[in-house]
PDB file of N, CA and C in Angstrom:
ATOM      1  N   UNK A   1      14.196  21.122 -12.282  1.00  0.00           N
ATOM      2  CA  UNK A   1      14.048  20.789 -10.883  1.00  0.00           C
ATOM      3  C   UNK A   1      14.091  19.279 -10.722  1.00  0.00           C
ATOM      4  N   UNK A   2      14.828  18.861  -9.686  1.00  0.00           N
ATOM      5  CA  UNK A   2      15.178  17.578  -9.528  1.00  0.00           C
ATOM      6  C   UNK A   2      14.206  16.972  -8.541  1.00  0.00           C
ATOM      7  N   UNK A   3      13.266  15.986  -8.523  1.00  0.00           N
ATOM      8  CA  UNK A   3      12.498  15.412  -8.039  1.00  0.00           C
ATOM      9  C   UNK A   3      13.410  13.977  -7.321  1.00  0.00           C
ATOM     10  N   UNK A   4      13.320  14.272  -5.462  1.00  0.00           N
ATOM     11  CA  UNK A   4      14.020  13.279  -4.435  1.00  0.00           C
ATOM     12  C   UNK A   4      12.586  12.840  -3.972  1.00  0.00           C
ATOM     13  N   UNK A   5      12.776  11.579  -3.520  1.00  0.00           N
ATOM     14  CA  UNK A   5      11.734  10.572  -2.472  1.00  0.00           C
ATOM     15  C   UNK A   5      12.582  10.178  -1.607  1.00  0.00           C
ATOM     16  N   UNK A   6      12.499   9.807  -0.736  1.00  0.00           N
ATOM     17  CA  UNK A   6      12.433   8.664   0.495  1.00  0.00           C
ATOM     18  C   UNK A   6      11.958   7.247   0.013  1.00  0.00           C
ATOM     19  N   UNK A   7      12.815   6.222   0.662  1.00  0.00           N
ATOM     20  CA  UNK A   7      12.305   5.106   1.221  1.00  0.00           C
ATOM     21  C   UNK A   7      10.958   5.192   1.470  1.00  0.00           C
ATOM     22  N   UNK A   8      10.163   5.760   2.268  1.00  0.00           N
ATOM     23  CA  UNK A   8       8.953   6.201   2.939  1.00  0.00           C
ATOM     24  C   UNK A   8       8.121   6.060   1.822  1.00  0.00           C
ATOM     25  N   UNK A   9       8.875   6.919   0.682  1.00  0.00           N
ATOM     26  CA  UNK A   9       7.475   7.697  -0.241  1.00  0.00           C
ATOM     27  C   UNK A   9       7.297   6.652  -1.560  1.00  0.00           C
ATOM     28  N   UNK A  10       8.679   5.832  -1.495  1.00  0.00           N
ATOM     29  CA  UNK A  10       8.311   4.813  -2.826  1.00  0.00           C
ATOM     30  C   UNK A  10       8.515   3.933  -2.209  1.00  0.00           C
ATOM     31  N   UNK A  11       7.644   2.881  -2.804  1.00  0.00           N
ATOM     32  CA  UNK A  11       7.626   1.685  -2.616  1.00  0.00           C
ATOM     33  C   UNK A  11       7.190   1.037  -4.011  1.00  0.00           C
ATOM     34  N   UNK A  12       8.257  -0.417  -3.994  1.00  0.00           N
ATOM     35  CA  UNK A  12       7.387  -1.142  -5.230  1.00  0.00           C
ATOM     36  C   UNK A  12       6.638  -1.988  -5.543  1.00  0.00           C
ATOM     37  N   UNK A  13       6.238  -2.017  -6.724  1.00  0.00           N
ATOM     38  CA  UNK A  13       5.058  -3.268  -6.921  1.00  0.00           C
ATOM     39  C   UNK A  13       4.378  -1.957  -7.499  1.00  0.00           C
ATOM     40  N   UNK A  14       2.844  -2.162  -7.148  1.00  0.00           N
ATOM     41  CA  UNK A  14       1.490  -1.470  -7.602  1.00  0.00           C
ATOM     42  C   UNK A  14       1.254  -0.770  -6.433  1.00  0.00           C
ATOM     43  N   UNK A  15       2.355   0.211  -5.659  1.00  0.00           N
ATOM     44  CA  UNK A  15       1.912  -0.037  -4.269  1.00  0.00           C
ATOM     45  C   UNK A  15       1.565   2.130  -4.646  1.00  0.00           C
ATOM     46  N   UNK A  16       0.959   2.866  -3.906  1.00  0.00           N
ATOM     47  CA  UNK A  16       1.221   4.344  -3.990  1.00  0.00           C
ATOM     48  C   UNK A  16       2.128   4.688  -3.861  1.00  0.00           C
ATOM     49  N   UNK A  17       2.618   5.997  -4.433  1.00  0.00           N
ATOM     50  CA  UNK A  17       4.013   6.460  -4.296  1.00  0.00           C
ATOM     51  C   UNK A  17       4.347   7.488  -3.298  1.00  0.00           C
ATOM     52  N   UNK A  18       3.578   8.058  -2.499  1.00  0.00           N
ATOM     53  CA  UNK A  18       3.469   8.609  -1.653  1.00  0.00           C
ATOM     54  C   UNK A  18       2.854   8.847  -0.371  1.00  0.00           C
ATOM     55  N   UNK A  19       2.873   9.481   0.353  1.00  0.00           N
ATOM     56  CA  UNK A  19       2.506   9.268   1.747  1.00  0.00           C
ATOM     57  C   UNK A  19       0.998  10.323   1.476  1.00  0.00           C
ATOM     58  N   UNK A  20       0.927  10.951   0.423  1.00  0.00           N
ATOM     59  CA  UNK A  20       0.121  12.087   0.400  1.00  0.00           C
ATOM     60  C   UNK A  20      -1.227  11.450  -0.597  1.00  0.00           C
ATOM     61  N   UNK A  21      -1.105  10.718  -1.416  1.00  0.00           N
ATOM     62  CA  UNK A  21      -2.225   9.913  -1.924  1.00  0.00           C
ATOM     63  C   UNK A  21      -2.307   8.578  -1.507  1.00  0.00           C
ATOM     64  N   UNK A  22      -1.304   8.078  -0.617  1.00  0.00           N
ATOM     65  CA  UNK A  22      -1.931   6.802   0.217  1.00  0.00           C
ATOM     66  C   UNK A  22      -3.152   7.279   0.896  1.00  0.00           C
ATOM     67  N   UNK A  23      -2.588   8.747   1.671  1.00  0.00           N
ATOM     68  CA  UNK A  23      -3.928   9.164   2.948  1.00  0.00           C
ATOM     69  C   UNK A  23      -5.160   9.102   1.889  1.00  0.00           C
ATOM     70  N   UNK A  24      -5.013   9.984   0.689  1.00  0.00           N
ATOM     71  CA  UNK A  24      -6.586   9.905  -0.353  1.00  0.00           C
ATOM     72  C   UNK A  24      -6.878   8.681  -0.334  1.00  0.00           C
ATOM     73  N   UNK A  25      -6.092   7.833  -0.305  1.00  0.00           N
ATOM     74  CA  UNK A  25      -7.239   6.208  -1.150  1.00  0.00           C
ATOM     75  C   UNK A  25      -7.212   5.794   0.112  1.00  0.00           C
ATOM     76  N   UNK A  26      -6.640   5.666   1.144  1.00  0.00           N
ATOM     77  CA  UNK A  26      -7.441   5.216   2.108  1.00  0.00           C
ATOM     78  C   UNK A  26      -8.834   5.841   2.564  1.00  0.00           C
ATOM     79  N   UNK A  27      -8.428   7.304   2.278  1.00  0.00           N
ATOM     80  CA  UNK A  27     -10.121   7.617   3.184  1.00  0.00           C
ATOM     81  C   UNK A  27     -11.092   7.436   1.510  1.00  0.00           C
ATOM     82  N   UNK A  28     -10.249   7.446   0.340  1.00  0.00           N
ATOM     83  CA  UNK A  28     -11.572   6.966  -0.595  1.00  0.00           C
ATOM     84  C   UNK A  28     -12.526   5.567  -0.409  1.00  0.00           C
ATOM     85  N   UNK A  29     -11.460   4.844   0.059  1.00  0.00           N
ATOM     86  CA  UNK A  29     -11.789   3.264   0.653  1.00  0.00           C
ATOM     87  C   UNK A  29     -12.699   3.319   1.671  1.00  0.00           C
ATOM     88  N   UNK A  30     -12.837   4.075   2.504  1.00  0.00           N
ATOM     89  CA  UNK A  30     -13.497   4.507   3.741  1.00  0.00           C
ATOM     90  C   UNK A  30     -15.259   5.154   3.034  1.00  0.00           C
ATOM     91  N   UNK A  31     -14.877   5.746   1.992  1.00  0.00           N
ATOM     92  CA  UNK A  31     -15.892   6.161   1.565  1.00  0.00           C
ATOM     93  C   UNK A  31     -16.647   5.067   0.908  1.00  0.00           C
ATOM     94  N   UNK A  32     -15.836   4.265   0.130  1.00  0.00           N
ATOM     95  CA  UNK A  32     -16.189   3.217  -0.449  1.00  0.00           C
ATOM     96  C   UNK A  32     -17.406   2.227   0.387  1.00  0.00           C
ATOM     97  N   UNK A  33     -16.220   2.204   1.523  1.00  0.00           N
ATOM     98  CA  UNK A  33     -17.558   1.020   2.538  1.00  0.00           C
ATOM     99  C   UNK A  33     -18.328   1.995   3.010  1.00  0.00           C
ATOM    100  N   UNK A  34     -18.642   3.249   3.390  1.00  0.00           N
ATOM    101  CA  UNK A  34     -19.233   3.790   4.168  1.00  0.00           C
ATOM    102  C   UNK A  34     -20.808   4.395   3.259  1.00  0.00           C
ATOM    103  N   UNK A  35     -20.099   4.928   2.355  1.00  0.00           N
ATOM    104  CA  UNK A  35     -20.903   5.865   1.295  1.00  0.00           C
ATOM    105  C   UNK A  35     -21.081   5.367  -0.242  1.00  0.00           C
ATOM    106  N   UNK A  36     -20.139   4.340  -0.463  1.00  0.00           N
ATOM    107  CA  UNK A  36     -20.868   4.033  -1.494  1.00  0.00           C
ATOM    108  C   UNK A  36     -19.772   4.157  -2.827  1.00  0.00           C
ATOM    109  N   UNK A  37     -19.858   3.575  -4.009  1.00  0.00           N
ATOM    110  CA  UNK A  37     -19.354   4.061  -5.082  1.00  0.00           C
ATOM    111  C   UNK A  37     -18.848   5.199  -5.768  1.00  0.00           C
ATOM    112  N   UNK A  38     -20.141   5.967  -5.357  1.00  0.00           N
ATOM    113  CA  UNK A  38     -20.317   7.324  -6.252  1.00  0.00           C
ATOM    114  C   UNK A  38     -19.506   8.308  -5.387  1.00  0.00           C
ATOM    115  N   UNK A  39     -19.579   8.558  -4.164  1.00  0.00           N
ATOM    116  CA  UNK A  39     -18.977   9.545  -3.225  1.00  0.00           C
ATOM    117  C   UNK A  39     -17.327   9.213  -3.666  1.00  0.00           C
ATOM    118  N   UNK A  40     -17.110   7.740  -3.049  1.00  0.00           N
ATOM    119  CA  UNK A  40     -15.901   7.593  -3.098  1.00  0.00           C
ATOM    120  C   UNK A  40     -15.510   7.991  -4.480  1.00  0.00           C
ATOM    121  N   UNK A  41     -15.325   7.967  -5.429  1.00  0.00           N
ATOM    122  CA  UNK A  41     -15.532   8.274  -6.972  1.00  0.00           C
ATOM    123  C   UNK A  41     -14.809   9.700  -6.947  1.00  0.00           C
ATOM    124  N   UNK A  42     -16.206  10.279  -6.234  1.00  0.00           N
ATOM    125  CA  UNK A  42     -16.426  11.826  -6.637  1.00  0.00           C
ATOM    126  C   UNK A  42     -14.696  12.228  -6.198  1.00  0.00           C
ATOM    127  N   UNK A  43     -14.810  11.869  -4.696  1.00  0.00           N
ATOM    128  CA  UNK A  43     -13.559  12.487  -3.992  1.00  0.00           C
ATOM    129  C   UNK A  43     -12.708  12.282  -4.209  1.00  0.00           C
ATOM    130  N   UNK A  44     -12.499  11.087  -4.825  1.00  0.00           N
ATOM    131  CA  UNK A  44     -10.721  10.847  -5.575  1.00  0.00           C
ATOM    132  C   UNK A  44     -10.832  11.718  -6.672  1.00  0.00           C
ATOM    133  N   UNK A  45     -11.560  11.907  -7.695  1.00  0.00           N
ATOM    134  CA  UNK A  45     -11.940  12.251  -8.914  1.00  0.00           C
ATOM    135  C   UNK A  45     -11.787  14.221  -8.529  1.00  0.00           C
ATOM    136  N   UNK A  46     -11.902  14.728  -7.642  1.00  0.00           N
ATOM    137  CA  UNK A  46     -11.841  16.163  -6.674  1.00  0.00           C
ATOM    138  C   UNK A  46     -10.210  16.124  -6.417  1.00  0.00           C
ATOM    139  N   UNK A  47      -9.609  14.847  -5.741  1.00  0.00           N
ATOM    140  CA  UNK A  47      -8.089  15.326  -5.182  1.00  0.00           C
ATOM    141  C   UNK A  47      -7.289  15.012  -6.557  1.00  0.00           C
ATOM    142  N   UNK A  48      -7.773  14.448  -7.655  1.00  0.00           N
ATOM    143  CA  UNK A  48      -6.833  14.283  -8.775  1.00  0.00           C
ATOM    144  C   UNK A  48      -5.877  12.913  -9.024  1.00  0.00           C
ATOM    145  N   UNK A  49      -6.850  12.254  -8.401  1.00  0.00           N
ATOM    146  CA  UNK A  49      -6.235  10.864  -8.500  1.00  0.00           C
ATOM    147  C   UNK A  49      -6.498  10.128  -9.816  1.00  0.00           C
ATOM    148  N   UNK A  50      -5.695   9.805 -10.316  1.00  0.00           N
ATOM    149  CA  UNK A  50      -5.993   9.009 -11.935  1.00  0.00           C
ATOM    150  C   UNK A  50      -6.779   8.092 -11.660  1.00  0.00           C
ATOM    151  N   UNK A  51      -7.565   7.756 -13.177  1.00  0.00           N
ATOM    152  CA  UNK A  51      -8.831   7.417 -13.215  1.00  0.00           C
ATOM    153  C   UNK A  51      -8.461   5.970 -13.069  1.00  0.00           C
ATOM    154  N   UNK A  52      -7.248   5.834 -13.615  1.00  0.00           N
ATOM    155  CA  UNK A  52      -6.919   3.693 -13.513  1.00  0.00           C
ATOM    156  C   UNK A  52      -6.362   3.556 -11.935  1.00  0.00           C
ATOM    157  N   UNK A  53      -6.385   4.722 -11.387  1.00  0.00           N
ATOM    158  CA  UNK A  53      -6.335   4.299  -9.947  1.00  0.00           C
ATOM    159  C   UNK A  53      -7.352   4.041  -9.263  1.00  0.00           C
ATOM    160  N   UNK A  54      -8.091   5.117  -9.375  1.00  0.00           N
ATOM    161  CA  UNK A  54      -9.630   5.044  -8.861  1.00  0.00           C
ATOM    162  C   UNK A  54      -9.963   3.767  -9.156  1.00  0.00           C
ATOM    163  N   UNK A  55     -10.317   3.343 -10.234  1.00  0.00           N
ATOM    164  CA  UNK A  55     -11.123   2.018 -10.675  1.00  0.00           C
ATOM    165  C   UNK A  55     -10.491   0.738 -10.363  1.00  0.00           C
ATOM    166  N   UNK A  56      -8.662   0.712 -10.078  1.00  0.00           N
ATOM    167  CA  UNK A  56      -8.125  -0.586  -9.658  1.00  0.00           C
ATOM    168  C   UNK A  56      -8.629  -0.616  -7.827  1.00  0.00           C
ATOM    169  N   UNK A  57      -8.789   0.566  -7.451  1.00  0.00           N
ATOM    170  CA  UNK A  57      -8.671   0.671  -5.929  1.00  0.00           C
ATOM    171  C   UNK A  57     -10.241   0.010  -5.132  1.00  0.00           C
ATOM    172  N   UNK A  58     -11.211   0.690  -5.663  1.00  0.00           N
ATOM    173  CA  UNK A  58     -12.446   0.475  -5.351  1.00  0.00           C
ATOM    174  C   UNK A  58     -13.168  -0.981  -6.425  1.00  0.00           C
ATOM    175  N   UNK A  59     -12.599  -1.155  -7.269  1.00  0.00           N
ATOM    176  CA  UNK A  59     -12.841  -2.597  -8.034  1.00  0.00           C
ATOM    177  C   UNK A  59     -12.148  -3.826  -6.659  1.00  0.00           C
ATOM    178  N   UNK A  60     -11.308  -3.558  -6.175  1.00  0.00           N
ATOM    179  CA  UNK A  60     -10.767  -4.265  -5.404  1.00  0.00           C
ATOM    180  C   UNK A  60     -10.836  -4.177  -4.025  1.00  0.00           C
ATOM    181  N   UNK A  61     -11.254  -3.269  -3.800  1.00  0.00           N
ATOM    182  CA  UNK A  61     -11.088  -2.963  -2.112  1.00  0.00           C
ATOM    183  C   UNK A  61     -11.951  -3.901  -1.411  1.00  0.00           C
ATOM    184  N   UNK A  62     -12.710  -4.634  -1.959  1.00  0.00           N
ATOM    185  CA  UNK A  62     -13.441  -5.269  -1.633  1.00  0.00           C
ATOM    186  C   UNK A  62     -12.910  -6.335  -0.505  1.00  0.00           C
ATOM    187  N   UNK A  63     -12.258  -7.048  -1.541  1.00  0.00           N
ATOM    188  CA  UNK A  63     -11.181  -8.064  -1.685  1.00  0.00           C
ATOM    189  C   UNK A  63     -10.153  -7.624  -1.042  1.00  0.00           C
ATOM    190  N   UNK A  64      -9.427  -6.801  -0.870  1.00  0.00           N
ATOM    191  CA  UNK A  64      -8.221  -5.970  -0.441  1.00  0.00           C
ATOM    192  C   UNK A  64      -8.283  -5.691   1.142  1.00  0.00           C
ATOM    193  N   UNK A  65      -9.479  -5.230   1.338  1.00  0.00           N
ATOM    194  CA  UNK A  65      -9.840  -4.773   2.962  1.00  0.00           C
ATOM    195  C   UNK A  65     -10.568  -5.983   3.906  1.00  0.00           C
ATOM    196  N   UNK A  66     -10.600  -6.940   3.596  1.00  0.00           N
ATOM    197  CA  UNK A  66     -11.542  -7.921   4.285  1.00  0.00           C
ATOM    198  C   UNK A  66     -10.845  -8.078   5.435  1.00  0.00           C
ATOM    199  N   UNK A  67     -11.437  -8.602   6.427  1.00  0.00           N
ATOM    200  CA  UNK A  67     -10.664  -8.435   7.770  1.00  0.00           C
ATOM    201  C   UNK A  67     -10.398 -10.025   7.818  1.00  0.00           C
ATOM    202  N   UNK A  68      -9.165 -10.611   9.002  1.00  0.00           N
ATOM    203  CA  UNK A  68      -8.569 -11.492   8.631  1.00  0.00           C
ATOM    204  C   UNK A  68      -9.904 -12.967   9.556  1.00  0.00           C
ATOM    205  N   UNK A  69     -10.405 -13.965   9.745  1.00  0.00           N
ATOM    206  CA  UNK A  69     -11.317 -14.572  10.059  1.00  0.00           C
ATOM    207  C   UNK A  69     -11.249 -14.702  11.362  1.00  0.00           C
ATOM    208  N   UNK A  70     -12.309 -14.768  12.409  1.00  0.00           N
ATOM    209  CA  UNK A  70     -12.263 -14.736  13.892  1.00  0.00           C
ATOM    210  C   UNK A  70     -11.127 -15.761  14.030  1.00  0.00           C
ATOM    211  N   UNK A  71     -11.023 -16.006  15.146  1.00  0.00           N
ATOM    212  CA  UNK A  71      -9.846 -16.769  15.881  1.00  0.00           C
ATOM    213  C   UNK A  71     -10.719 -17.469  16.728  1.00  0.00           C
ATOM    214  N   UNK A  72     -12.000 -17.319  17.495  1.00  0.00           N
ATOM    215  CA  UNK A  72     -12.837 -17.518  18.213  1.00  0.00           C
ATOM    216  C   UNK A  72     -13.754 -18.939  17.562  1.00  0.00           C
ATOM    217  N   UNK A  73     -13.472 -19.803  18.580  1.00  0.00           N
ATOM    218  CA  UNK A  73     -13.938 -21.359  18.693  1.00  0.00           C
ATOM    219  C   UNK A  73     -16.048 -20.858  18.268  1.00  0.00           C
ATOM    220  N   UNK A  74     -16.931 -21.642  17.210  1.00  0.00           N
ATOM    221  CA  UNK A  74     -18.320 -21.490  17.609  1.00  0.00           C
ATOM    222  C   UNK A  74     -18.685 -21.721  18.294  1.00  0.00           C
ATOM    223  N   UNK A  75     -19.784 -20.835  18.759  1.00  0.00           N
ATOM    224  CA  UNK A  75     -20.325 -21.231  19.770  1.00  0.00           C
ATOM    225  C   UNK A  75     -21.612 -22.282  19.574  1.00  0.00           C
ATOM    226  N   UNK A  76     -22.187 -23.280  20.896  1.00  0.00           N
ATOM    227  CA  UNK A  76     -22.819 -24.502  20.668  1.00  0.00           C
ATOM    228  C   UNK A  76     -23.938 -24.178  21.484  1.00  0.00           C
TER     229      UNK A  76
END
């Protein structure tokens, strides 16, 4: 059986290869800030996401998700 992607579904670099475990690590990321290490963990570790993914994703998300700095003058 011959395995086709899309444009859509690969991308390169370190980036996911699909549209179907991007959605997992984003909501693992979600879990990450929300719930914590261990949850997020659990649930990638449940949908079958490799373990050097798990650990590059949430080692970094930190760093990865920060939002970009107000735009907004201080106030005096």
């Amino acid at each position: 059986m011959h395995s086709t992607s899309s444009k859509d579904d690969v991308v390169e670099g370190n980036s996911r290869n699909d549209t179907a475990t991007a959605q997992l690590v984003e909501q693992g990321v979600e879990f990450h800030k929300v719930l914590g290490r261990t949850v997020a963990t659990a649930y990638l570790k449940e949908h079958h996401v490799p373990t050097e993914v798990i650990y590059r994703i949430l080692s970094s998300s930190a760093a990865r998700r920060q939002s970009p700095p107000s735009r907004t003058p201080p106030r005096c």
